[in-house]
C-alpha atoms as a PDB file:
ATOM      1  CA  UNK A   1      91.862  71.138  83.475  1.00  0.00           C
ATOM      2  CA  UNK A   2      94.344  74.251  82.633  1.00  0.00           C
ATOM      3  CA  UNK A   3      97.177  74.923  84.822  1.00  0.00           C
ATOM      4  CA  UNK A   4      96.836  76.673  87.778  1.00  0.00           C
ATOM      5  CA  UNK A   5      97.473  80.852  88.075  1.00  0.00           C
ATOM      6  CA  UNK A   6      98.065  82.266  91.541  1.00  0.00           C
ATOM      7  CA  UNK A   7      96.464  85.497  92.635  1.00  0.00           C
ATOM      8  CA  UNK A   8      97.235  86.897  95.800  1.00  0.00           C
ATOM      9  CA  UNK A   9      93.749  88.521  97.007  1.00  0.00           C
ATOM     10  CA  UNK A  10      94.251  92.629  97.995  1.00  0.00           C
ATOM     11  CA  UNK A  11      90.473  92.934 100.401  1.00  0.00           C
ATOM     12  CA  UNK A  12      89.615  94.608 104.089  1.00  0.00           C
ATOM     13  CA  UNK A  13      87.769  92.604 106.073  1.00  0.00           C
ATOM     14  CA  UNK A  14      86.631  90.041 103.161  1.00  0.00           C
ATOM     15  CA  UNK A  15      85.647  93.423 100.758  1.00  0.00           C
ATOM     16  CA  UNK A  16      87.525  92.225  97.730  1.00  0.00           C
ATOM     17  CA  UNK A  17      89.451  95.040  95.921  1.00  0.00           C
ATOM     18  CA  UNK A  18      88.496  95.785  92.133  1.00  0.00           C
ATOM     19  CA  UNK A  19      92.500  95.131  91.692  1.00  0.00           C
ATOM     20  CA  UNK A  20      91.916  91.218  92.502  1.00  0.00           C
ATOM     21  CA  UNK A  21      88.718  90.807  89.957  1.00  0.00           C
ATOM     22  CA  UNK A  22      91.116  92.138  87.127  1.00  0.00           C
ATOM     23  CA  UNK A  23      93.889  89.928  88.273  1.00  0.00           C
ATOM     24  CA  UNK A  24      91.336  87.311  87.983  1.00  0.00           C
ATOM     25  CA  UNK A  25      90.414  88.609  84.654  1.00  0.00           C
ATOM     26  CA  UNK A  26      94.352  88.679  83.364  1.00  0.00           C
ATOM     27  CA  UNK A  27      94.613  84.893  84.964  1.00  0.00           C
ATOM     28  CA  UNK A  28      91.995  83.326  83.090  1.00  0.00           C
ATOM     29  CA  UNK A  29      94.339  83.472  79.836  1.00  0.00           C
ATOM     30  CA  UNK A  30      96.696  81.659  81.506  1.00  0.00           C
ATOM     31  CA  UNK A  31      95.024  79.676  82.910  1.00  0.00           C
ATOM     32  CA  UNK A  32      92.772  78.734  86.196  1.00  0.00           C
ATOM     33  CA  UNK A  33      92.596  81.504  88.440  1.00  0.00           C
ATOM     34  CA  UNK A  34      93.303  79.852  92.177  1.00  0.00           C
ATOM     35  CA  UNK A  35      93.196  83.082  95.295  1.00  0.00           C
ATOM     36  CA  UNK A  36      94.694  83.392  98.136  1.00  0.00           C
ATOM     37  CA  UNK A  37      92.442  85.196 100.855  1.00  0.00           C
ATOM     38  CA  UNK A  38      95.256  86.250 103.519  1.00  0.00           C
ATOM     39  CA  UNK A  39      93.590  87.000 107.075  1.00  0.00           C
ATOM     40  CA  UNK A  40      89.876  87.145 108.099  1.00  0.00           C
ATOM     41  CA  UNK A  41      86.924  87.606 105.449  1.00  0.00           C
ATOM     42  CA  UNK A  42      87.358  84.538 103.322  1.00  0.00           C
ATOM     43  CA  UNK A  43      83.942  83.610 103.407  1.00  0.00           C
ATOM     44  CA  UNK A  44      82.792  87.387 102.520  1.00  0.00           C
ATOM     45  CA  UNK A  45      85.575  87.216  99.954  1.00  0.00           C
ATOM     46  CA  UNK A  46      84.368  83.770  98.311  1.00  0.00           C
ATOM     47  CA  UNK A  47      81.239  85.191  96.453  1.00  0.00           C
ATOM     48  CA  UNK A  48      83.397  87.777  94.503  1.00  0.00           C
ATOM     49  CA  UNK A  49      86.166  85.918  93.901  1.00  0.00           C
ATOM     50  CA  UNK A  50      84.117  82.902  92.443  1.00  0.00           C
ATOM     51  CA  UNK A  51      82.016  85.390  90.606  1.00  0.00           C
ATOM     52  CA  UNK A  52      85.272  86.634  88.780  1.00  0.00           C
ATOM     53  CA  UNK A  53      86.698  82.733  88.140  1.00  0.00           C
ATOM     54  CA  UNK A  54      88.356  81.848  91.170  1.00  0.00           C
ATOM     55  CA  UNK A  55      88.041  77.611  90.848  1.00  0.00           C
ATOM     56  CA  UNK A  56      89.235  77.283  94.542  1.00  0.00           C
ATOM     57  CA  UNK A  57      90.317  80.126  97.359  1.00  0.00           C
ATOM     58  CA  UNK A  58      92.671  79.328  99.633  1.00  0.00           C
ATOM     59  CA  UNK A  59      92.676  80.571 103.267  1.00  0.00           C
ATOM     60  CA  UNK A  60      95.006  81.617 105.900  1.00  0.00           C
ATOM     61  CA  UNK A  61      94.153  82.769 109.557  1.00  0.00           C
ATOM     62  CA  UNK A  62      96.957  83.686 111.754  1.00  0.00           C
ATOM     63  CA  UNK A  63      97.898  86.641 114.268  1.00  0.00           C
ATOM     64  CA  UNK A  64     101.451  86.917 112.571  1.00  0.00           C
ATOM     65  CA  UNK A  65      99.507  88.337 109.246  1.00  0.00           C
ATOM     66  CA  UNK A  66      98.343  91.107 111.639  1.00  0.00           C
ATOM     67  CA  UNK A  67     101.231  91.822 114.054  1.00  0.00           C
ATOM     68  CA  UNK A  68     104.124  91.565 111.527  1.00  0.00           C
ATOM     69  CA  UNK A  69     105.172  93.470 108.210  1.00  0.00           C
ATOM     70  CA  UNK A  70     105.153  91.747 105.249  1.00  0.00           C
ATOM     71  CA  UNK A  71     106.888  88.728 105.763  1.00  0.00           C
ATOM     72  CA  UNK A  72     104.166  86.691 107.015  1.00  0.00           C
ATOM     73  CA  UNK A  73     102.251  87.539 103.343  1.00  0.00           C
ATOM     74  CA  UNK A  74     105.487  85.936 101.835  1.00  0.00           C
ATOM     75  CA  UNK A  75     105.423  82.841 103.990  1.00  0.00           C
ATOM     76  CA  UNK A  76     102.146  82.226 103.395  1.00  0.00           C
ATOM     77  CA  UNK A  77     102.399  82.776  99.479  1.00  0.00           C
ATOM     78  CA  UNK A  78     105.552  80.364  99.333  1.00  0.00           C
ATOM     79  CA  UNK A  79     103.262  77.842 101.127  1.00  0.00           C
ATOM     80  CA  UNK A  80     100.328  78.445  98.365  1.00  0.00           C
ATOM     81  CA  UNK A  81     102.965  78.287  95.477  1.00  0.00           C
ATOM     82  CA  UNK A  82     104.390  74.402  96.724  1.00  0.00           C
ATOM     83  CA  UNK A  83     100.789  73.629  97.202  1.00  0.00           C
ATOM     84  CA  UNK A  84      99.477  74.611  94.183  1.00  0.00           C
ATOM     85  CA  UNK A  85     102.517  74.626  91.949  1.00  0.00           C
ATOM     86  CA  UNK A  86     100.758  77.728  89.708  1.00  0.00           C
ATOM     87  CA  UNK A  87     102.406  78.520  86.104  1.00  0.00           C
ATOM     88  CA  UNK A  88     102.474  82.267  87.233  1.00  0.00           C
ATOM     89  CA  UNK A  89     101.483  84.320  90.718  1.00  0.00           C
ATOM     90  CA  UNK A  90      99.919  87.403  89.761  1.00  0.00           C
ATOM     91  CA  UNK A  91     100.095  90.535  92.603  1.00  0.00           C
ATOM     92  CA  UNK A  92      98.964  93.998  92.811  1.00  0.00           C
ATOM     93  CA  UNK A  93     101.467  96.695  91.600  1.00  0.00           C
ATOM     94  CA  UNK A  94     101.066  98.609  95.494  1.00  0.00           C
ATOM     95  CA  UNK A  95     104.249  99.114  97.100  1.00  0.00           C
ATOM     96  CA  UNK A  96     103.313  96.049  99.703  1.00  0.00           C
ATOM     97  CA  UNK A  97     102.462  94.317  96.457  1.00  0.00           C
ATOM     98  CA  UNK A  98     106.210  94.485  94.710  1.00  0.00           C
ATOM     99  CA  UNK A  99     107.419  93.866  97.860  1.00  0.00           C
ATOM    100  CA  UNK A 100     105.796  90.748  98.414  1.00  0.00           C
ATOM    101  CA  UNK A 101     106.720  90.072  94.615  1.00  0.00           C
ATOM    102  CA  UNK A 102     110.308  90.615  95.193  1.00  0.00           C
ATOM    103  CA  UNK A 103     111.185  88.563  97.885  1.00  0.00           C
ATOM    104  CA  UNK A 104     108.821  85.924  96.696  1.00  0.00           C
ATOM    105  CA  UNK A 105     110.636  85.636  93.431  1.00  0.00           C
ATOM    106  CA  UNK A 106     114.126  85.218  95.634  1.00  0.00           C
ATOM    107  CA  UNK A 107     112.947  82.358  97.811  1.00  0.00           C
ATOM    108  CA  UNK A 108     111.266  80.715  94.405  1.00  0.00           C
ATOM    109  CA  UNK A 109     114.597  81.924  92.423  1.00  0.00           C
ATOM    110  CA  UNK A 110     112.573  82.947  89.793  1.00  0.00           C
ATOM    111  CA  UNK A 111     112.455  85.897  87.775  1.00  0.00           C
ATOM    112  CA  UNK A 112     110.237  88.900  88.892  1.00  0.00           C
ATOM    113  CA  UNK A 113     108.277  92.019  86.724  1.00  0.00           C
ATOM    114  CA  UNK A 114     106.477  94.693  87.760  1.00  0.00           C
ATOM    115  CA  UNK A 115     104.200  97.573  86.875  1.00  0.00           C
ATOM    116  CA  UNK A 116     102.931  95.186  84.164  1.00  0.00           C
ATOM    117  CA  UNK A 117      99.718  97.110  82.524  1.00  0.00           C
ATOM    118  CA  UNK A 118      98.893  93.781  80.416  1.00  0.00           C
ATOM    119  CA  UNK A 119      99.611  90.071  80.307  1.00  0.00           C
ATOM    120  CA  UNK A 120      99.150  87.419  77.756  1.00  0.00           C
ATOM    121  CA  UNK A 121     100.299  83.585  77.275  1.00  0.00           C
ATOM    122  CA  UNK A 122     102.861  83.324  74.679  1.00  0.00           C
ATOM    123  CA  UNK A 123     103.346  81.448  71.463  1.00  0.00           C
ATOM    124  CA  UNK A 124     105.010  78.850  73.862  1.00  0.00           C
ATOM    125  CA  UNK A 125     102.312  79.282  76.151  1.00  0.00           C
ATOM    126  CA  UNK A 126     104.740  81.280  78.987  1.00  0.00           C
ATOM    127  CA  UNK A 127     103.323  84.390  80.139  1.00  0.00           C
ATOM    128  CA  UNK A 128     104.622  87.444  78.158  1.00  0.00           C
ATOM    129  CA  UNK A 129     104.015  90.897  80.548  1.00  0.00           C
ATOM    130  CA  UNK A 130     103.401  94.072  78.761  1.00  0.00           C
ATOM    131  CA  UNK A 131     105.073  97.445  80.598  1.00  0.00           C
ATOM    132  CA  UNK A 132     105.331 101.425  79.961  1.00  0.00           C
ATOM    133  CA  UNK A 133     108.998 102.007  81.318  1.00  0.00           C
ATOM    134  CA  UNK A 134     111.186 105.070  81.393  1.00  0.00           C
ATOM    135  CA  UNK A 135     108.421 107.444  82.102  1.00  0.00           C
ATOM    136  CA  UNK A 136     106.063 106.066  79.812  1.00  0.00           C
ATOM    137  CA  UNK A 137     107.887 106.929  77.339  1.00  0.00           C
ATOM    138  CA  UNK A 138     108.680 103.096  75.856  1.00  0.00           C
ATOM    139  CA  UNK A 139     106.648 100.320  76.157  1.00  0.00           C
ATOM    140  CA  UNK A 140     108.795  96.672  76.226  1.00  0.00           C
ATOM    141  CA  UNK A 141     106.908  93.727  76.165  1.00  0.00           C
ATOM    142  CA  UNK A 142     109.077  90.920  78.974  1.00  0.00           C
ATOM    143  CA  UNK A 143     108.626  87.447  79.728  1.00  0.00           C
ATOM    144  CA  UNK A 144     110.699  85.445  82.726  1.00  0.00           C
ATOM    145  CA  UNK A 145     113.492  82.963  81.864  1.00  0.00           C
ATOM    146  CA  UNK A 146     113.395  81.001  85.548  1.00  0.00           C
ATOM    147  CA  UNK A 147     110.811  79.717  87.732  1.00  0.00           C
ATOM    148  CA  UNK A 148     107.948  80.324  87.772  1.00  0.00           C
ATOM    149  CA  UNK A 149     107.153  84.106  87.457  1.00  0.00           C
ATOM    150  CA  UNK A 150     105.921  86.499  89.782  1.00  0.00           C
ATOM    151  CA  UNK A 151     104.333  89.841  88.286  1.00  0.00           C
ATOM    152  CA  UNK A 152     102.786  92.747  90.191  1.00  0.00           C
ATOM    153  CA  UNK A 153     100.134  93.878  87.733  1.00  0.00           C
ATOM    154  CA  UNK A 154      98.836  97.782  87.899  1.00  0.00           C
ATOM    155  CA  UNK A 155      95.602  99.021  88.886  1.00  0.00           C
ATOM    156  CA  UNK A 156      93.074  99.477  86.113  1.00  0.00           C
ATOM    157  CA  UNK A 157      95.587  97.198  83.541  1.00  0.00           C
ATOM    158  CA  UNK A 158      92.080  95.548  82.260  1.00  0.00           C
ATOM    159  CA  UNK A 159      88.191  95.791  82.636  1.00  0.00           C
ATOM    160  CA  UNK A 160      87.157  93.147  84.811  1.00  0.00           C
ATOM    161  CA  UNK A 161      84.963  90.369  83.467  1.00  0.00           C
ATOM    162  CA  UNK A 162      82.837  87.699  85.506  1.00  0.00           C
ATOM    163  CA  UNK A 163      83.262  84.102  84.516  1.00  0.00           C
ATOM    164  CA  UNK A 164      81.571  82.248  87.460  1.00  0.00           C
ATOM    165  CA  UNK A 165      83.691  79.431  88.938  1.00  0.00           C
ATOM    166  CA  UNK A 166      83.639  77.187  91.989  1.00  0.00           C
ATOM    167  CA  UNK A 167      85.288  78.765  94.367  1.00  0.00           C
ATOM    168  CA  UNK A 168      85.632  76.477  96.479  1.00  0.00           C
ATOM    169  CA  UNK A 169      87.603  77.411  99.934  1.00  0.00           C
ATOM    170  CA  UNK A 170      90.278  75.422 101.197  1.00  0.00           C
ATOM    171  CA  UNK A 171      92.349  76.052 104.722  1.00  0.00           C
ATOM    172  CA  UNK A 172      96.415  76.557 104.043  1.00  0.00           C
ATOM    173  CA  UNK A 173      98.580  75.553 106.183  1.00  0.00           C
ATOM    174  CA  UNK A 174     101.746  77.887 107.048  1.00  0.00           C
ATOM    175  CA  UNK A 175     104.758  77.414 109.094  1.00  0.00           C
ATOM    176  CA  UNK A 176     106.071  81.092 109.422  1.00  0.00           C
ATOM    177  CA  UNK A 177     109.964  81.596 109.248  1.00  0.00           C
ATOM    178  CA  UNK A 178     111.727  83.378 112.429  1.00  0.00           C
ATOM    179  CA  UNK A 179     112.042  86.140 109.876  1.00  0.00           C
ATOM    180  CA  UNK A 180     109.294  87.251 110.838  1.00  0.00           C
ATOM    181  CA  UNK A 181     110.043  88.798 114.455  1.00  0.00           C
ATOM    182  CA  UNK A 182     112.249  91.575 112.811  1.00  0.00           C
ATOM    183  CA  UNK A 183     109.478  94.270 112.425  1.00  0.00           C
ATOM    184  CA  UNK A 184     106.241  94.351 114.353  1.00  0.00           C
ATOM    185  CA  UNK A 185     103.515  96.770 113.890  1.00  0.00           C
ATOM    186  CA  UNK A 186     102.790  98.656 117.284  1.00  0.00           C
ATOM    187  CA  UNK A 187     100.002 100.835 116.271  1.00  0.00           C
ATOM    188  CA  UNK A 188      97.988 101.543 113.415  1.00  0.00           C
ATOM    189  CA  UNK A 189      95.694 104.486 113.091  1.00  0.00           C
ATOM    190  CA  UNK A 190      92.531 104.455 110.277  1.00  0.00           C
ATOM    191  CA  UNK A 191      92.542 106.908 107.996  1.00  0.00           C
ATOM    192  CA  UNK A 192      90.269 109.543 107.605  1.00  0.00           C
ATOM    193  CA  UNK A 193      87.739 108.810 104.825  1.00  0.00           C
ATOM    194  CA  UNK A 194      86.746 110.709 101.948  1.00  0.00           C
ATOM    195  CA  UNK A 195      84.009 109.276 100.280  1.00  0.00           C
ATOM    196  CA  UNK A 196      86.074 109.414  97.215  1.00  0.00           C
ATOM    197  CA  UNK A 197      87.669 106.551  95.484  1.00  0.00           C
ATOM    198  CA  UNK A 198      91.180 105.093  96.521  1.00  0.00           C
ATOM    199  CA  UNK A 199      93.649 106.960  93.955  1.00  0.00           C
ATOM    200  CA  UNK A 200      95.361 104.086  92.351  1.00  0.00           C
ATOM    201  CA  UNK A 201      92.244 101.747  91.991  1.00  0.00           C
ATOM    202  CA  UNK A 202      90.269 105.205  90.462  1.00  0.00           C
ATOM    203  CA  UNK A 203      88.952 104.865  87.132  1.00  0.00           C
ATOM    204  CA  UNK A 204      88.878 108.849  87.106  1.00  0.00           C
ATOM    205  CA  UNK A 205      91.376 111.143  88.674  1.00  0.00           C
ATOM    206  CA  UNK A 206      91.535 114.857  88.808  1.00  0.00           C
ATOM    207  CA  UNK A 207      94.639 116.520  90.215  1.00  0.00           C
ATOM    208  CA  UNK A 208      95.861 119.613  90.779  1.00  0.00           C
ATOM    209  CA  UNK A 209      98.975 121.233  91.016  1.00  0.00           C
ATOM    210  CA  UNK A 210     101.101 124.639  91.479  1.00  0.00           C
ATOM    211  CA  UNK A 211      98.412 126.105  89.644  1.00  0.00           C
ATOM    212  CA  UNK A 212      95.861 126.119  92.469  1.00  0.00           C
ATOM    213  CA  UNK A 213      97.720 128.279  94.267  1.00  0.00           C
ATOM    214  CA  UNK A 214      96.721 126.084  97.666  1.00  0.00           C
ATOM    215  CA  UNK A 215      92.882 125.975  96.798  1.00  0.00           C
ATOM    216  CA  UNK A 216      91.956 122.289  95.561  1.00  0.00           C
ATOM    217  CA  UNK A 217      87.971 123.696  96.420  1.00  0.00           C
ATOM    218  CA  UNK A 218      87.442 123.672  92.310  1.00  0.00           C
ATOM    219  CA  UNK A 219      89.423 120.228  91.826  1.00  0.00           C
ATOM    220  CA  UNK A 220      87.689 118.697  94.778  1.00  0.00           C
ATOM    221  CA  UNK A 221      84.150 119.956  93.022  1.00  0.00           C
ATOM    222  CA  UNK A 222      85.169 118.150  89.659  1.00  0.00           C
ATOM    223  CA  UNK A 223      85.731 115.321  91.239  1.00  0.00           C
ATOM    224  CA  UNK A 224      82.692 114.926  93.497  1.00  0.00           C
ATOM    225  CA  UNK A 225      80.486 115.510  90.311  1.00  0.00           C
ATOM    226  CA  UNK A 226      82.685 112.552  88.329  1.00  0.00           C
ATOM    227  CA  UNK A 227      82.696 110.522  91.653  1.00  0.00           C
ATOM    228  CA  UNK A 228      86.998 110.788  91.034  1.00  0.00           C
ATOM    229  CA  UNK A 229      89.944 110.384  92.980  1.00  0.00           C
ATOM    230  CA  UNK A 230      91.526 113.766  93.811  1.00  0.00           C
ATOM    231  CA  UNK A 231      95.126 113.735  93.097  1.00  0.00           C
ATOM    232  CA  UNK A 232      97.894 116.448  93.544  1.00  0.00           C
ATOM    233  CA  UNK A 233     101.544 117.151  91.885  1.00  0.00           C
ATOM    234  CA  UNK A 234     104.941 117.308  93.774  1.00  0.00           C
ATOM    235  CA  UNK A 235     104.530 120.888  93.717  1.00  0.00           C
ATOM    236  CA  UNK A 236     101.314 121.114  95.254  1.00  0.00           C
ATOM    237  CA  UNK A 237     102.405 118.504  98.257  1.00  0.00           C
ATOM    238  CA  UNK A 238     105.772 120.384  99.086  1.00  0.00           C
ATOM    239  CA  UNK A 239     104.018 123.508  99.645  1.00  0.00           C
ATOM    240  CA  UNK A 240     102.044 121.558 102.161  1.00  0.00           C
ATOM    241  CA  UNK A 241      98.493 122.319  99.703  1.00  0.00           C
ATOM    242  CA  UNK A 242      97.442 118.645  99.985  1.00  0.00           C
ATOM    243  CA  UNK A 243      99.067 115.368 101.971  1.00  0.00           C
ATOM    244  CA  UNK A 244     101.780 113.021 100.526  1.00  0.00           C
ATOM    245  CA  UNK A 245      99.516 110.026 100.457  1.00  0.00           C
ATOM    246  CA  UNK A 246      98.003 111.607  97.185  1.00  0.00           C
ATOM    247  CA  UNK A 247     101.107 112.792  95.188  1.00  0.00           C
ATOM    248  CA  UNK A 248     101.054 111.355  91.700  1.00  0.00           C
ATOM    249  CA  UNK A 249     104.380 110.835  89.987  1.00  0.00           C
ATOM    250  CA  UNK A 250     107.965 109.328  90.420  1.00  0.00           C
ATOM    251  CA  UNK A 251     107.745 109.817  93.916  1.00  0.00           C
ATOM    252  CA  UNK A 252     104.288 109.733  94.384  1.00  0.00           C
ATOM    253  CA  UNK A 253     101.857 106.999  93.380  1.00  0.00           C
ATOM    254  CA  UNK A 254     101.467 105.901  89.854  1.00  0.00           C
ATOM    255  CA  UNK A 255      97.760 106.070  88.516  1.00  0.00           C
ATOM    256  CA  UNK A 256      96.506 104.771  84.999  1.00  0.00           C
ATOM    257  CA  UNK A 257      92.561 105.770  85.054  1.00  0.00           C
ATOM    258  CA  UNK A 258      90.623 105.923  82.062  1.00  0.00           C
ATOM    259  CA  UNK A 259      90.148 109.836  82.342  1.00  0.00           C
ATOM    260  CA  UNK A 260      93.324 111.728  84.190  1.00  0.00           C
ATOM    261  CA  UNK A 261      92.061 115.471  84.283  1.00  0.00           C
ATOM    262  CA  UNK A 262      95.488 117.515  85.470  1.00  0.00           C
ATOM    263  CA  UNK A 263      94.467 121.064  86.621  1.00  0.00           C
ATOM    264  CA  UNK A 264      97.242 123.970  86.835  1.00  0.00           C
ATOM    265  CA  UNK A 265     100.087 120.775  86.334  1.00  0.00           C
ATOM    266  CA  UNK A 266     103.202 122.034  84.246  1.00  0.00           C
ATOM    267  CA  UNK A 267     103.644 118.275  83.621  1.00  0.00           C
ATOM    268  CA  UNK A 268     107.431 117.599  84.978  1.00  0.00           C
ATOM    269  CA  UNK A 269     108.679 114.545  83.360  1.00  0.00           C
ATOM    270  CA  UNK A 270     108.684 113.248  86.900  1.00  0.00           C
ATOM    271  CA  UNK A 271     104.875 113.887  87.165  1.00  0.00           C
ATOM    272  CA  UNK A 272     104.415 111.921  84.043  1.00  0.00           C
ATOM    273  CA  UNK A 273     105.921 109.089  84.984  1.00  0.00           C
ATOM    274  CA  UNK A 274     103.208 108.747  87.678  1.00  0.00           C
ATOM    275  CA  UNK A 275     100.300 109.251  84.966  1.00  0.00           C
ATOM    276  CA  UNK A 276     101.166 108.897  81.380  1.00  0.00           C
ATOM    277  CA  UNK A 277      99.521 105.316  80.751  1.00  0.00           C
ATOM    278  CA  UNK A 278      96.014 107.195  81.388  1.00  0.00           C
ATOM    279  CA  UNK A 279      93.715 106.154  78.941  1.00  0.00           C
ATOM    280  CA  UNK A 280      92.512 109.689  77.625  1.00  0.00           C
ATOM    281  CA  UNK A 281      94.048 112.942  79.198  1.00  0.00           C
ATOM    282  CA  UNK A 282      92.741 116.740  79.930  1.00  0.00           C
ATOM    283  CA  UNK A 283      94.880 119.187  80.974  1.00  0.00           C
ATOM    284  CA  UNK A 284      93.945 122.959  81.933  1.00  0.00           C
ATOM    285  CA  UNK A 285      96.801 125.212  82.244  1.00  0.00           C
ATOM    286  CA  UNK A 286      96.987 128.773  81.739  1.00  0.00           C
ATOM    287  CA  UNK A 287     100.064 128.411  79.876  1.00  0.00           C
ATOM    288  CA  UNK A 288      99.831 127.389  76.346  1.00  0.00           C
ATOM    289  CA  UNK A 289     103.334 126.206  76.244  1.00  0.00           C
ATOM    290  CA  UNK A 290     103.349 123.749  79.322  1.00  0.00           C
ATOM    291  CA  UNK A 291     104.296 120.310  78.203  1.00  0.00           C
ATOM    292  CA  UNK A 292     101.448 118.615  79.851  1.00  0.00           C
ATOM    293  CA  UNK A 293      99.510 119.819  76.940  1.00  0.00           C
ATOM    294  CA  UNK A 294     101.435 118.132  74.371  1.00  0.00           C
ATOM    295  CA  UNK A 295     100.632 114.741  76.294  1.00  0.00           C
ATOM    296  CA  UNK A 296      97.016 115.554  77.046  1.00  0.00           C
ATOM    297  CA  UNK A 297      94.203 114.343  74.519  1.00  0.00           C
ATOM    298  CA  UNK A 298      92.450 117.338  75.217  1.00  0.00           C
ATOM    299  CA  UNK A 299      93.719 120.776  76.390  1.00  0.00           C
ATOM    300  CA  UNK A 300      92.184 123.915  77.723  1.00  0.00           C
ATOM    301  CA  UNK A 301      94.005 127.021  77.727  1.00  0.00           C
ATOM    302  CA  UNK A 302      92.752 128.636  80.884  1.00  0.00           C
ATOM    303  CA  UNK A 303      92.151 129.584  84.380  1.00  0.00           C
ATOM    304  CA  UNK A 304      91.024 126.673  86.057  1.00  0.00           C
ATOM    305  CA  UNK A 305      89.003 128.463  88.622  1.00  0.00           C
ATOM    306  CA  UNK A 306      86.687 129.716  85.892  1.00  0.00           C
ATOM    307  CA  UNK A 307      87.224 125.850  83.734  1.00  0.00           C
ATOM    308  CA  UNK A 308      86.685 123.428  86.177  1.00  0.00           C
ATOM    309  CA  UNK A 309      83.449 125.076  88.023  1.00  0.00           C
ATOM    310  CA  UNK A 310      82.022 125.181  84.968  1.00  0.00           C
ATOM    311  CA  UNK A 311      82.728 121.732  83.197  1.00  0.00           C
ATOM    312  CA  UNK A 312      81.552 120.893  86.861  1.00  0.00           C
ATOM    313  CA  UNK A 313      78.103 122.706  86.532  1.00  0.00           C
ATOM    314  CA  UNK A 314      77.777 121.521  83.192  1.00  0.00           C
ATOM    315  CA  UNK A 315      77.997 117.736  84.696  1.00  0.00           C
ATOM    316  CA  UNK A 316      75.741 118.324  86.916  1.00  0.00           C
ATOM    317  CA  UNK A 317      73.142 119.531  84.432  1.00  0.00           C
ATOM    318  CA  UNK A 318      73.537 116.517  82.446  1.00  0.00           C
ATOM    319  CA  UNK A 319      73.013 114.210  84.681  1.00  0.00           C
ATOM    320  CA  UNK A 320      69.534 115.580  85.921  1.00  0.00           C
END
């Protein structure tokens, strides 16, 4: 039997994130993919997680996971690590995620790495982490000297691939630390659904910027007909054109889809840093000489109000 790889299960309710089947994916070269299932839904989690090579899922029920911030995740990932004693724990790159990874790696006093877009077993068969640093503009390949190592892995790092396992679900048991009466949540409010795709977890994103002048109708449009995430540049959120929550950059959220269409986006270096490990780029910019167009694999010089309705239409007509 290979070693065992943690991977800490992102779901709602038991509806298993496509971020957990790739971490599932990336563990099976290390070695045997064991999940942890944090809160209820373990039994609608099971099918998936087997299904993508989970040989056992490990469980934890308790009211702290709900009423408490973080902490209680971290508890009850310590607990999984002594019980399983994995040769890596594999996260999700989501703020909570590096979070969790952080503090994990201090109780464990191991070494931590994030935003990893790829991860491999080594010639001496320790994991070696792939990551685009510096704005994408240098790619370093990292492995961890101490303990066991903890890696928050990016959305959409690998196409996941089934390899049916047992599954087989085991209860943990957790004794949480007093650590975790510092911060309670006191309210939590659902947020208004789009239909659309979550941003980070999108395969295709289309974003708009200072370009739009406000109006994301023509962006929103593309991105129906593609079935994208709609994203939006710093410029666009601090004129109040389109909420925080989907600002792509250094301050926003980092993406890496397989198709990252930027629409009337000068391409700041710091709105690179949130998308240049996109597979294949198209920017549309009126100006010839914005520097998003030297990163883009395809550029359109031109009014996006007049581009994107048509490539839109066009869409639309090819797929009947």
């Amino acid at each position: 039997m290979a070693a065992p790889v943690l991977v800490l299960v992102d779901h709602v309710d038991g509806t298993v994130r496509k971020t957990t089947t790739e971490l599932l994916t990336l563990a099976r070269r290390l070695g045997d993919p064991v999940a942890l299932v944090l809160g209820a839904g373990a039994q609608a989690a099971q099918p998936p997680l087997a299904e993508f090579g989970a040989i056992r899922v490990l469980t934890v029920e308790a009211p702290e996971l709900d009423e408490v911030l973080v902490v209680p995740k971290v508890d009850a990932l310590q607990a999984a690590v002594e019980a399983v004693q994995p040769v890596a724990v594999l996260v999700t790159s989501s703020p909570e995620g590096k979070e969790i990874a952080a503090r994990l790696a201090v109780r464990l006093t191991a070494g931590v790495i994030t935003d990893a877009v790829d991860i491999e077993a080594g010639a001496d068969g320790h994991l070696v982490a792939t990551q685009s640093v510096f704005a994408g503009n240098y790619t370093v390949r990292s492995h961890v000297t101490t303990g066991i190592p903890v890696v928050a892995v990016k959305p959409n790092a690998v196409t996941p691939q089934a390899a049916p396992a047992a599954g087989t679900i085991e209860p943990l048991s957790v004794t949480f630390s007093p650590a975790t009466r510092a911060a309670r949540v006191v309210e939590r409010q659902p947020r208004e659904r789009s239909g659309r795709p979550d941003l980070t977890e999108a395969t295709v994103v289309v974003a708009g910027g200072r370009g739009t002048g406000g109006d994301f109708k023509p962006v929103e449009e593309l991105a129906d007909v593609l079935g994208a995430a709609v994203g939006a540049s710093r410029a666009a959120v601090d004129s109040g054109w389109y909420p925080h929550a989907f600002q792509v950059g250094q301050t926003g959220k980092t993406v890496s889809p397989q198709l990252y269409v930027a629409a009337g986006i000068s391409g700041a270096i710091q709105h690179r840093a949130g998308m240049q490990t996109s597979k294949t780029v198209v920017a549309v910019n009126k100006d010839a000489e914005a520097p998003i167009l030297q990163l883009a694999d395809f550029a359109v010089v031109g009014d996006l109000f007049q581009v994107l309705p048509q490539a839109a239409e066009e869409i639309r007509r090819r797929q009947g």
